[in-house]
Protein backbone atom coordinates (compact mmCIF):
# COMPACT_ATOMS: atom_id res chain seq x y z
CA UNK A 1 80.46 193.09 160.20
CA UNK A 2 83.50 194.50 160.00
CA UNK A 3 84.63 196.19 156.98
CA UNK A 4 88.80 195.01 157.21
CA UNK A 5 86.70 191.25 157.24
CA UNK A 6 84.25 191.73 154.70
CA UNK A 7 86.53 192.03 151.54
CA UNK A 8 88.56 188.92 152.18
CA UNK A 9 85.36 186.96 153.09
CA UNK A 10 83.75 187.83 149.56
CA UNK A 11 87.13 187.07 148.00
CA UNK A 12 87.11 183.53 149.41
CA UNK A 13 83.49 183.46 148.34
CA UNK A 14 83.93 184.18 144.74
CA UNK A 15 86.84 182.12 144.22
CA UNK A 16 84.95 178.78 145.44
CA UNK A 17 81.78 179.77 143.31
CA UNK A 18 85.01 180.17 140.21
CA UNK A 19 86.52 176.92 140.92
CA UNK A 20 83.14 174.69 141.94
CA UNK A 21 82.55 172.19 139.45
CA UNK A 22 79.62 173.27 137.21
CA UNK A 23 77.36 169.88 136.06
CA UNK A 24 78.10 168.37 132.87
CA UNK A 25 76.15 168.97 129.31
CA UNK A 26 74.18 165.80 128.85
CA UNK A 27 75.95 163.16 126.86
CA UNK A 28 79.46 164.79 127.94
CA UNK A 29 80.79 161.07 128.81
CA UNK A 30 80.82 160.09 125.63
CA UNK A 31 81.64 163.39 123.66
CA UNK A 32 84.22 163.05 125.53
CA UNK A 33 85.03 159.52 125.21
CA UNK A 34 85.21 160.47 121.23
CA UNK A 35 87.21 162.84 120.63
CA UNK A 36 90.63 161.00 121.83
CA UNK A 37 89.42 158.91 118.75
CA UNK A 38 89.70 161.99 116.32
CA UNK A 39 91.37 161.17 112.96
CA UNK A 40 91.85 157.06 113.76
CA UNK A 41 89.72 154.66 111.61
CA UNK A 42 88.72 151.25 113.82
CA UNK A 43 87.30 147.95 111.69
CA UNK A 44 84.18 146.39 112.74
CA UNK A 45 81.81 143.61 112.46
CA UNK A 46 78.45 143.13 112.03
CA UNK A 47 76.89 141.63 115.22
CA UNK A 48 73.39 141.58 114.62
CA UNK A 49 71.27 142.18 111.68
CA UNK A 50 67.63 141.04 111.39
CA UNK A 51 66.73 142.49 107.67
CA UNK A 52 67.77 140.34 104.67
CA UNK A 53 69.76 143.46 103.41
CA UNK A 54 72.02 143.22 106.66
CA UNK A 55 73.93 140.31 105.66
CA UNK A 56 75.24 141.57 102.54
CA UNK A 57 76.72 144.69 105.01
CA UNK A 58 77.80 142.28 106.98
CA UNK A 59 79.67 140.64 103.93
CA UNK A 60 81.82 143.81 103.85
CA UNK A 61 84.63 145.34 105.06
CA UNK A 62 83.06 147.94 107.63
CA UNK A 63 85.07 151.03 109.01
CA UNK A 64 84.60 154.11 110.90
CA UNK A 65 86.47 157.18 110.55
CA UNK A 66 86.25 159.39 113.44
CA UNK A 67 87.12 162.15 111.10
CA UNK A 68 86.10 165.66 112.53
CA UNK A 69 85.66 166.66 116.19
CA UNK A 70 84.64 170.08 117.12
CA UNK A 71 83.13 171.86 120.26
CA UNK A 72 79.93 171.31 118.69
CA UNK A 73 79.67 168.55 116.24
CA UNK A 74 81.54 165.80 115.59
CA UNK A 75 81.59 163.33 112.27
CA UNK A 76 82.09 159.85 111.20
CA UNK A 77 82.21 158.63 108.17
CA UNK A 78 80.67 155.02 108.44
CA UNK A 79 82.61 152.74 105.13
CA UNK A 80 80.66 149.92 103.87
CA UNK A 81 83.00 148.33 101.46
CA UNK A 82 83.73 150.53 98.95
CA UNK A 83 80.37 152.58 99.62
CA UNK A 84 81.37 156.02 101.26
CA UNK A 85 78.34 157.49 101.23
CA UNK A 86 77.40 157.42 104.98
CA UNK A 87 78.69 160.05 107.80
CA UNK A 88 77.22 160.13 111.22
CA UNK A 89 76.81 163.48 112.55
CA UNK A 90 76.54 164.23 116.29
CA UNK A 91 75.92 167.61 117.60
CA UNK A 92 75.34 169.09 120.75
CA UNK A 93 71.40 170.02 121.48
CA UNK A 94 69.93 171.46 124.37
CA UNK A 95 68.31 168.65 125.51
CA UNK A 96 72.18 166.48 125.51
CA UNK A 97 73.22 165.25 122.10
CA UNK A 98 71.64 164.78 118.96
CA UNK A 99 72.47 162.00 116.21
CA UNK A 100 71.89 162.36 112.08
CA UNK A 101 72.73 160.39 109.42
CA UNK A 102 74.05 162.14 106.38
CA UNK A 103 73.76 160.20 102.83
CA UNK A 104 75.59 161.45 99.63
CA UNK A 105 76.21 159.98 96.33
CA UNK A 106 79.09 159.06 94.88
CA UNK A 107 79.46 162.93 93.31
CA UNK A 108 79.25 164.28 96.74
CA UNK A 109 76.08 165.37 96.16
CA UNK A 110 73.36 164.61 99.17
CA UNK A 111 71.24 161.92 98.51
CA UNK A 112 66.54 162.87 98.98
CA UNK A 113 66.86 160.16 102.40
CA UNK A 114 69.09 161.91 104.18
CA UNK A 115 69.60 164.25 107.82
CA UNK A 116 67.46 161.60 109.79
CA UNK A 117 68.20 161.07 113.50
CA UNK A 118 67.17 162.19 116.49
CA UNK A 119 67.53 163.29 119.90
CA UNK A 120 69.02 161.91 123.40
CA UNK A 121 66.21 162.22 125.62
CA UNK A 122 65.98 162.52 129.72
CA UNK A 123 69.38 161.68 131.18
CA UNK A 124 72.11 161.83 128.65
CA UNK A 125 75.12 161.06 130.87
CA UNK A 126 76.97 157.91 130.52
CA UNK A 127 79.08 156.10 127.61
CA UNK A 128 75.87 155.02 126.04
CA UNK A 129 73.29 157.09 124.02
CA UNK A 130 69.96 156.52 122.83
CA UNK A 131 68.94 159.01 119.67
CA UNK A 132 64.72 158.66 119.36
CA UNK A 133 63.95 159.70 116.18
CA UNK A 134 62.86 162.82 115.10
CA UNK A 135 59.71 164.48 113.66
CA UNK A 136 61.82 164.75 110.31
CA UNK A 137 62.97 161.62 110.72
CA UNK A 138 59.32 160.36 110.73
CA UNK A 139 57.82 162.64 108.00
CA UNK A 140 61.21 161.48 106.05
CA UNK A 141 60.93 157.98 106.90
CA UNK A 142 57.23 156.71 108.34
CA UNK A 143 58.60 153.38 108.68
CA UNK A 144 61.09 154.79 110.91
CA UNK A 145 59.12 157.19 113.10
CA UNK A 146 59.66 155.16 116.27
CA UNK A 147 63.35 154.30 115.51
CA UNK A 148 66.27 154.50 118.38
CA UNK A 149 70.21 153.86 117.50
CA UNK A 150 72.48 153.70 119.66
CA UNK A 151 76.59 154.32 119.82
CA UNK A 152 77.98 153.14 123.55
CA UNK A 153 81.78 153.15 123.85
CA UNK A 154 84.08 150.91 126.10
CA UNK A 155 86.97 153.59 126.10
CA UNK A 156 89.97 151.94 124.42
CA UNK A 157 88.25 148.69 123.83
CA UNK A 158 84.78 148.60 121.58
CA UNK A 159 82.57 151.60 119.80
CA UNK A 160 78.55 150.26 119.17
CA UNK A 161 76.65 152.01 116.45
CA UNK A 162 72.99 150.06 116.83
CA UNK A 163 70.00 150.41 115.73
CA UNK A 164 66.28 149.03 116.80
CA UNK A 165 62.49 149.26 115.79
CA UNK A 166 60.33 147.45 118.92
CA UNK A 167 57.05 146.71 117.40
CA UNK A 168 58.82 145.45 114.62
CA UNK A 169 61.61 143.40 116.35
CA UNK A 170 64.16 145.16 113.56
CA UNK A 171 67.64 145.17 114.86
CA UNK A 172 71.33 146.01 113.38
CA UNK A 173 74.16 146.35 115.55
CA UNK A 174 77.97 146.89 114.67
CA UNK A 175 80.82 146.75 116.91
CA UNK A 176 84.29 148.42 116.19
CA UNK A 177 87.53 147.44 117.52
CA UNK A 178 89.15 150.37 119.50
CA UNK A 179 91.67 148.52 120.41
CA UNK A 180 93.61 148.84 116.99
CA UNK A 181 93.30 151.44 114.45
CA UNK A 182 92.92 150.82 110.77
CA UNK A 183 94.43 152.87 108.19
CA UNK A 184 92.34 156.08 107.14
CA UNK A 185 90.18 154.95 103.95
CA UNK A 186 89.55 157.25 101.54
CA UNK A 187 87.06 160.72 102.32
């Protein structure tokens, strides 16, 4: 080859291996999909709820605060009336995203059932996540060893924090209005 050739052809090599696009982190859609969201509060109601407990939630004024977004975690306080004591924590896991639920009481201190979740598993791509929980979550919790929630976003329209149990048929679903922020309630 010749050598005046060879320089320029590596430089044109390099610079398409710098700009090619690399593949997204599993669950990027809707990390991404968040974070726009950072610092607004949406209302929502309860759509489904199959436990006798889920219709006094449903009773209440519900609101998520998508309060903190970071490269690797992001939280949201979930407001049950005047309970505060729920936050949703996602965080970024090898395998794509990964989902816990953090409980405190009303001193801030964190409540014994607390930091269950799980993990996306297989493709984590779209607006829509499955979290299968955990080993912790099923030494924690037995009853909810085969637990999946899921939070799906219609960007601009609707945020879904769900949650189901198959062999059980247990089922809770909330939808959120993204279409119009709420005031910020109260860390």
């Amino acid at each position: 080859m010749n050598p005046k050739l060879a320089i320029p052809l590596l430089l044109v090599a390099l610079s398409a291996c710098a700009t090619s696009p690399t593949p997204d982190r599993p669950g990027e859609a809707l990390w991404n999909a968040l974070e726009p969201l950072c610092g607004n509060a949406y209302e929502g109601r309860l759509v489904e709820g199959t436990e006798p407990s889920d219709a006094a939630i449903g009773e209440q004024r519900l609101v998520m605060w998508v309060r903190d977004c970071g490269d690797t975690e992001i939280r949201i306080p979930f407001h049950v009336g005047s309970d505060r004591s729920r936050t949703w924590i996602l965080s970024r896991s090898p395998a794509g995203v990964r989902l816990k639920h953090d409980h405190r009481h009303a001193d801030g201190v964190e409540d014994a059932v607390s930091r269950y979740g799980g993990d996306t598993r297989g493709a984590a791509d779209g607006l829509s996540l499955d979290f299968h929980a955990d080993a912790f979550t099923a030494e924690l919790l037995p009853a909810s060893a085969t637990n999946v929630w899921t939070m799906a976003i219609d960007p601009g329209r609707a945020f879904t924090y769900a949650l189901r149990r198959e062999a059980e048929g247990r089922r809770f679903r909330v939808d959120f209005d993204l279409g119009r922020p709420v005031a910020v309630p109260q860390p």
